[in-house]
C-alpha atoms as a PDB file:
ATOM      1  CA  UNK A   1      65.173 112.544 115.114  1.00  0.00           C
ATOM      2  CA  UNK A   2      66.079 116.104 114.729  1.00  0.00           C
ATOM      3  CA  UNK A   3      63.693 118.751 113.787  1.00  0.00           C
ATOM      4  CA  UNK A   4      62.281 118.250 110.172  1.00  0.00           C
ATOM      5  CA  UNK A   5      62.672 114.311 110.723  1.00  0.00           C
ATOM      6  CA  UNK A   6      66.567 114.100 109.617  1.00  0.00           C
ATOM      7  CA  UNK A   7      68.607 112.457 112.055  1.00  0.00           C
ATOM      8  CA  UNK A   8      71.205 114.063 113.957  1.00  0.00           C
ATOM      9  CA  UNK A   9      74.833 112.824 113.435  1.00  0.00           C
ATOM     10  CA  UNK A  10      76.087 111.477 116.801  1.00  0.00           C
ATOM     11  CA  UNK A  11      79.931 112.783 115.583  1.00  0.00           C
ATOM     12  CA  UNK A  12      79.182 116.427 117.183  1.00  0.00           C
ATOM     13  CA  UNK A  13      78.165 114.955 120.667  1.00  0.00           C
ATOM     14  CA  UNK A  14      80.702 111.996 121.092  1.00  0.00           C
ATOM     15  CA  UNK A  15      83.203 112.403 123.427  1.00  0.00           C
ATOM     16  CA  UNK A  16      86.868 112.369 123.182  1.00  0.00           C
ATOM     17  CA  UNK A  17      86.965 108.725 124.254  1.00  0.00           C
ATOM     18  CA  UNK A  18      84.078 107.923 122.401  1.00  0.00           C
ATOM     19  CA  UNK A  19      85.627 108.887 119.029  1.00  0.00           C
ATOM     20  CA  UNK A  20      88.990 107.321 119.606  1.00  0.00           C
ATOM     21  CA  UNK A  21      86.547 104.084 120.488  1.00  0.00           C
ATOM     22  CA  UNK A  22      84.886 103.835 117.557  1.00  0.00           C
ATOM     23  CA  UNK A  23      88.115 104.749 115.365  1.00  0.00           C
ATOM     24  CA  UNK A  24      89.736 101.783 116.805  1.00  0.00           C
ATOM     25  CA  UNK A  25      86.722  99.595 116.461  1.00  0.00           C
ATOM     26  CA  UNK A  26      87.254 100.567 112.070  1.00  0.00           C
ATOM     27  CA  UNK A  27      90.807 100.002 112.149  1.00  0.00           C
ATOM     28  CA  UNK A  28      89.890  96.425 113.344  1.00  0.00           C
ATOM     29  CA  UNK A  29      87.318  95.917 110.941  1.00  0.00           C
ATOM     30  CA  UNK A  30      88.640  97.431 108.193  1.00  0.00           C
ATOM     31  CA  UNK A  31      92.367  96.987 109.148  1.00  0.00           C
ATOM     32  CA  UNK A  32      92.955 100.920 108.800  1.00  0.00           C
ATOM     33  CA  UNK A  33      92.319 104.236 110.308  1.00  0.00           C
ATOM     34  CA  UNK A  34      89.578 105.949 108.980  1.00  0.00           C
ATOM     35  CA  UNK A  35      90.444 108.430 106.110  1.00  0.00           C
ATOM     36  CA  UNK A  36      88.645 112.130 105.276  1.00  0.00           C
ATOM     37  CA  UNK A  37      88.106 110.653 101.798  1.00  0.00           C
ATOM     38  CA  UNK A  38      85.018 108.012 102.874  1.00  0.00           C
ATOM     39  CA  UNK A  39      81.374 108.820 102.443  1.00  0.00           C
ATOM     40  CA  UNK A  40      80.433 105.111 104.542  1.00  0.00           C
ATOM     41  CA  UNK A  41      78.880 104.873 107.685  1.00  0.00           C
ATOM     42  CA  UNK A  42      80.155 103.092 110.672  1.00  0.00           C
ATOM     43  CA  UNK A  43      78.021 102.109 113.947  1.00  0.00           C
ATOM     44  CA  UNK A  44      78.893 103.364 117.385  1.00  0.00           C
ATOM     45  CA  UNK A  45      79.369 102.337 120.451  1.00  0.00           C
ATOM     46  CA  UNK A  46      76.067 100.667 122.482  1.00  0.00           C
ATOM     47  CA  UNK A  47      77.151 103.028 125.137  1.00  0.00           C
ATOM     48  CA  UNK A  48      77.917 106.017 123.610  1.00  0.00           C
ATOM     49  CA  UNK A  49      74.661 106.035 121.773  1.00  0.00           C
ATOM     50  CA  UNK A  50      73.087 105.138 124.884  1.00  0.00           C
ATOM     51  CA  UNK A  51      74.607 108.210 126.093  1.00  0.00           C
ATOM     52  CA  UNK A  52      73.625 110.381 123.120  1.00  0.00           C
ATOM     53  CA  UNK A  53      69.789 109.004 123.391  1.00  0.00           C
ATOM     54  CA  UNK A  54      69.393 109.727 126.883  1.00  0.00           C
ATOM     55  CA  UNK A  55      69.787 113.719 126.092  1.00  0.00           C
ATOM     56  CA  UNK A  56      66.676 113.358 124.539  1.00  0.00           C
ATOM     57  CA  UNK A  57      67.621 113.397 121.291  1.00  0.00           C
ATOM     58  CA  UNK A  58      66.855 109.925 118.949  1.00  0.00           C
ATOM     59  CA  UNK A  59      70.813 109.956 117.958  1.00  0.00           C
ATOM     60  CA  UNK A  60      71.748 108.097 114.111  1.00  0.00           C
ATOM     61  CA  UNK A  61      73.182 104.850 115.388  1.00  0.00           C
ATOM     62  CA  UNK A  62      75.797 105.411 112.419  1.00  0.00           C
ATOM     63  CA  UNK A  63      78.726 108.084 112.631  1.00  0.00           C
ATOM     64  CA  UNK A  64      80.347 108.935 109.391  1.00  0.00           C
ATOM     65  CA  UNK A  65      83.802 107.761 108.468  1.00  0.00           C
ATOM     66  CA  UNK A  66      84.530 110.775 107.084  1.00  0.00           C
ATOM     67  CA  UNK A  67      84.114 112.559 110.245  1.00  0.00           C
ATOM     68  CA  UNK A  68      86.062 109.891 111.963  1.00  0.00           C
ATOM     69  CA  UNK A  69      89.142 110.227 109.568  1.00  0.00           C
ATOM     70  CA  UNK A  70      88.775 114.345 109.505  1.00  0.00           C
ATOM     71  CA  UNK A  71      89.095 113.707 113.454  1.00  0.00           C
ATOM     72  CA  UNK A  72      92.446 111.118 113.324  1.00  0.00           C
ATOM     73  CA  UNK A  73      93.746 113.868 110.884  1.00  0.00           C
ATOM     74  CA  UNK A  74      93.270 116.729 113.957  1.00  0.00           C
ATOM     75  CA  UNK A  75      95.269 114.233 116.057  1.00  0.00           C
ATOM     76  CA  UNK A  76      97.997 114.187 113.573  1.00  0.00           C
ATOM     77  CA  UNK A  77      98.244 118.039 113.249  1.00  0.00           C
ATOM     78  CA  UNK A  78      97.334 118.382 117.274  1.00  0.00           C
ATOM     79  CA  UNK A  79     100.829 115.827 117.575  1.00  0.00           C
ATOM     80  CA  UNK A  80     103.187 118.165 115.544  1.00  0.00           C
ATOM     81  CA  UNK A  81     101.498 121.428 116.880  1.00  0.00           C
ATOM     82  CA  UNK A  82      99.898 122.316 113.658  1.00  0.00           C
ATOM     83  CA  UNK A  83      96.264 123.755 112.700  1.00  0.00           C
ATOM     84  CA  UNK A  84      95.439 125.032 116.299  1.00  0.00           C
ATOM     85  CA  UNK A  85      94.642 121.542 117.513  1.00  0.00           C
ATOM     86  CA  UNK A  86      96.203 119.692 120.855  1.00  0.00           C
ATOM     87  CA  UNK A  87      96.553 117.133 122.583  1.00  0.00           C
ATOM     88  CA  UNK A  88      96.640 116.118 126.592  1.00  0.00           C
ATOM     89  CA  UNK A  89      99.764 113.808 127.650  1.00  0.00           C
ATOM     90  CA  UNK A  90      96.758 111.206 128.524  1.00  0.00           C
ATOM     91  CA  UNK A  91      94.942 111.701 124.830  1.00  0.00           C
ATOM     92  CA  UNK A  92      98.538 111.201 123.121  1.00  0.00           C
ATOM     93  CA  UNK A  93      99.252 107.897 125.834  1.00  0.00           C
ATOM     94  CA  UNK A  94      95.863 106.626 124.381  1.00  0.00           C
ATOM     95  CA  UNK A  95      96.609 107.441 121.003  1.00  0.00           C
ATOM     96  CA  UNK A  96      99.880 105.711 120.975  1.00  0.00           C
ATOM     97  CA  UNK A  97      98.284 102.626 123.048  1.00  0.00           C
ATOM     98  CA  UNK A  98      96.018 101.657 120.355  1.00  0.00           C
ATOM     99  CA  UNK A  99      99.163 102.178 118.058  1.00  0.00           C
ATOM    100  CA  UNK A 100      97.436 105.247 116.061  1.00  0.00           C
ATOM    101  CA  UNK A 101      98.920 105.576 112.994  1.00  0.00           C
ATOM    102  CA  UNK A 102     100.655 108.846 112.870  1.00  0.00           C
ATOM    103  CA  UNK A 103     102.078 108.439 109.119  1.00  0.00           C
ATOM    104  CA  UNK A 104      99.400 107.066 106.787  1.00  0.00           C
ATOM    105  CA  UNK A 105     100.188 106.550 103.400  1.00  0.00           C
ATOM    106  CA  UNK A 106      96.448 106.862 101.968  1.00  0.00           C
ATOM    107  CA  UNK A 107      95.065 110.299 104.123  1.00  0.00           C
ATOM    108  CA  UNK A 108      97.915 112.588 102.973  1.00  0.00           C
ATOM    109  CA  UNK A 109      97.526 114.782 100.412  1.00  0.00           C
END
């Protein structure tokens, strides 16, 4: 737990990797990328929140969705060179591996 008892969101301390894991581990259960719209939780990766825990720091074993999608939205911008984001060749190769979807119908605005 954080200070005054809430618990800290794990989103802030994830890695790269660790993000793209858990986005990919939504689109498979929900059969989607994650969107900015959602309010819902999600759990994380045993490892990355082993990770997170051993900093000392009793990590929320839930990250939220919203964060998730706000993130796959950054990819999208960091892709066309847009909103001061980027991309490595090896984050894009990853990205395109998991078959990120780069065009989705229900996150634009």
């Amino acid at each position: 737990m954080a200070t005054g008892g809430h618990p800290v969101d794990p989103f802030s301390a994830m890695t790269w990797e660790e993000k793209l894991n858990v986005v990919e581990m939504i689109r498979m259960a929900w059969f989607r990328y994650p969107t900015r719209c959602s309010w819902r939780t999600f759990p994380i990766d045993r490892d990355a929140l082993a990770r997170l825990r051993s900093t000392g720091i009793d990590y929320d074993s839930h990250v939220r969705v919203r964060d998730l999608g706000v993130w796959c939205y950054h990819q999208r911008m960091a892709k066309i060179g847009k909103g001061g984001f980027t991309l490595t060749d090896d984050q894009l190769r990853k990205l395109n591996s998991v078959r990120f979807d780069w065009n989705p119908s229900y996150d634009m605005y």
